[in-house]
Protein backbone atom coordinates (compact mmCIF):
# COMPACT_ATOMS: atom_id res chain seq x y z
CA UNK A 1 62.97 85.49 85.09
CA UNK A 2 62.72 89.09 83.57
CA UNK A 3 65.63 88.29 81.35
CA UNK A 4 63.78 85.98 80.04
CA UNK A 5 60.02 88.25 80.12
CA UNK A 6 62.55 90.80 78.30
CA UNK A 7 63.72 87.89 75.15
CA UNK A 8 60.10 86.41 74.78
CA UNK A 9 58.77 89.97 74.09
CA UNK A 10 61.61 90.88 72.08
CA UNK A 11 60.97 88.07 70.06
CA UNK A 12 57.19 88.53 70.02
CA UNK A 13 58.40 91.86 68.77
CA UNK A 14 60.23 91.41 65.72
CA UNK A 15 57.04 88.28 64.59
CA UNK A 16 54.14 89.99 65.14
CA UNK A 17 55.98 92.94 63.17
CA UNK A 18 56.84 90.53 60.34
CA UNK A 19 53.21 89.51 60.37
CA UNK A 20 52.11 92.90 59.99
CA UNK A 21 54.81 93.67 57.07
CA UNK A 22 53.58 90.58 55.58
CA UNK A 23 50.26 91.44 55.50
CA UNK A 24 50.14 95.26 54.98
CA UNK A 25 53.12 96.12 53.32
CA UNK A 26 54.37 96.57 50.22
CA UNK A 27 57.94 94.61 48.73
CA UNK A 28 58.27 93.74 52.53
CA UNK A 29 58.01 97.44 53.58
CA UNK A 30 55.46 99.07 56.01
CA UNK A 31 56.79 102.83 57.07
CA UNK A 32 59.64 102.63 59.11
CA UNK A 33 59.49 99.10 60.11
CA UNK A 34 63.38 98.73 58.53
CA UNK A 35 64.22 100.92 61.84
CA UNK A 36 61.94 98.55 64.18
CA UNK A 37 63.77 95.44 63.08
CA UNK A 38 67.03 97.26 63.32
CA UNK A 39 66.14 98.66 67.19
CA UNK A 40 64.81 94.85 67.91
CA UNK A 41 68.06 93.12 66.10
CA UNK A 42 69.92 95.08 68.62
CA UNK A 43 68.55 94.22 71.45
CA UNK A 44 68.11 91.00 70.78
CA UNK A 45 72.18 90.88 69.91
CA UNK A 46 72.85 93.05 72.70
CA UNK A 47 70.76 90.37 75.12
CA UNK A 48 72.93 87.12 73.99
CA UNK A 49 76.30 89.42 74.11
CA UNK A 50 75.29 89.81 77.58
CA UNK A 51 74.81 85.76 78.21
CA UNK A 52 77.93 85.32 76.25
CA UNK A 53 76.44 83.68 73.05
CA UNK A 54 78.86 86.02 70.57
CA UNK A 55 78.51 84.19 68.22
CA UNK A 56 74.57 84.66 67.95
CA UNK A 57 75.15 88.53 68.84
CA UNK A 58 77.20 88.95 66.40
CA UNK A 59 75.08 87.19 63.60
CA UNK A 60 72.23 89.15 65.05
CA UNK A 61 73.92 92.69 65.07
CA UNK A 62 74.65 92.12 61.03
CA UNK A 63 70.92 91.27 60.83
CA UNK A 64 70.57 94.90 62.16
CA UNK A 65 73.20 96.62 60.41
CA UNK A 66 71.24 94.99 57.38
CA UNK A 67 68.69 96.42 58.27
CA UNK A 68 69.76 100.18 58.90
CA UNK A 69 70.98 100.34 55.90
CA UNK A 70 67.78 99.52 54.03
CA UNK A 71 66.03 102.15 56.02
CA UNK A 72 64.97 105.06 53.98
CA UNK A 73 67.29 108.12 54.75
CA UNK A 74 65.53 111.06 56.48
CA UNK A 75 64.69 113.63 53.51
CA UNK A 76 65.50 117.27 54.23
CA UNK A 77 61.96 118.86 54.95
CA UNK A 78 60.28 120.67 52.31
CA UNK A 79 60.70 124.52 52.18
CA UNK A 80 58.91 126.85 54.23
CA UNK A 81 56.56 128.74 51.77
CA UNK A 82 54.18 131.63 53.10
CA UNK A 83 51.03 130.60 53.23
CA UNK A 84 47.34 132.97 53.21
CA UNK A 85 43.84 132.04 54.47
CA UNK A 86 41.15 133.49 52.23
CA UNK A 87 39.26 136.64 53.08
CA UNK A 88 35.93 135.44 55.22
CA UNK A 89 32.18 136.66 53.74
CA UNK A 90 31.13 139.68 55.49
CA UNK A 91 28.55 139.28 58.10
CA UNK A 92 24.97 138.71 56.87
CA UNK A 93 21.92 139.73 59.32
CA UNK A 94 19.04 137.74 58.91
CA UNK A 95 15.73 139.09 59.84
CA UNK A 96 13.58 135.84 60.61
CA UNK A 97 10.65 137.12 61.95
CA UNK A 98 7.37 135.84 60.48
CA UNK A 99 5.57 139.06 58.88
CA UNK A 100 2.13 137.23 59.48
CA UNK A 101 1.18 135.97 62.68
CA UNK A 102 0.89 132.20 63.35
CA UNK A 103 -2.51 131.05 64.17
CA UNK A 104 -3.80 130.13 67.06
CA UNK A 105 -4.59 126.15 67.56
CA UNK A 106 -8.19 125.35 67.47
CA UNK A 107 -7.87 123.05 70.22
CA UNK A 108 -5.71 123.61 73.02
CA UNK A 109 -3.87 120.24 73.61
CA UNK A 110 -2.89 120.40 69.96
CA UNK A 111 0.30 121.94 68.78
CA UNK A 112 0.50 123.22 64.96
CA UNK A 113 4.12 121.59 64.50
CA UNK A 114 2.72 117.74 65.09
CA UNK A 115 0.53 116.18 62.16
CA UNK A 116 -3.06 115.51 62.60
């Protein structure tokens, strides 16, 4: 029974992928979904070598070789370059005291920040 778990989600795998490709991506490519089919080819070969269907494994594993070598290559990462923050603004103290005193409410319920 988990053989068989393991080949349904395979399966559901590699479709819902090709939905996604299909949908989102561009001349059938989404990021590295080349490498997901070719991981999911695999397994799904490496599954029917194990039951003895060769000649589906094999036909499956050239699906995945096919696919590897459409993947992008891995590009050598840019060079290191030094890089600076700027200088931060010097320190600015703020006097915010009120040089005339607030008034007093009239009433004393009544605050002077709420409308009348």
């Amino acid at each position: 029974m988990k053989a068989v778990l393991a080949h349904v989600c395979l399966l559901l795998d590699v479709v819902s992928i090709r939905i996604l490709v299909w949908a989102f991506g561009r001349d059938g490519e989404l990021l590295d979904s080349h490498l997901f089919f070719f991981d999911r080819y695999s397994d799904l070969a490496d599954y029917h070598r194990q039951y003895g269907r060769i000649a589906k494994a094999d036909r499956l594993a050239a699906i995945a070789e096919a696919y590897y070598q459409a993947a992008p290559g891995d590009d050598e990462p840019p060079p290191a370059a030094a890089m600076a923050m700027a200088l931060p603004r010097p320190m600015i103290s703020i006097n915010a005291v009120s040089a005339t005193p607030a008034k007093k409410p009239s009433h004393p319920g009544r605050s002077l920040s709420l409308p009348v």
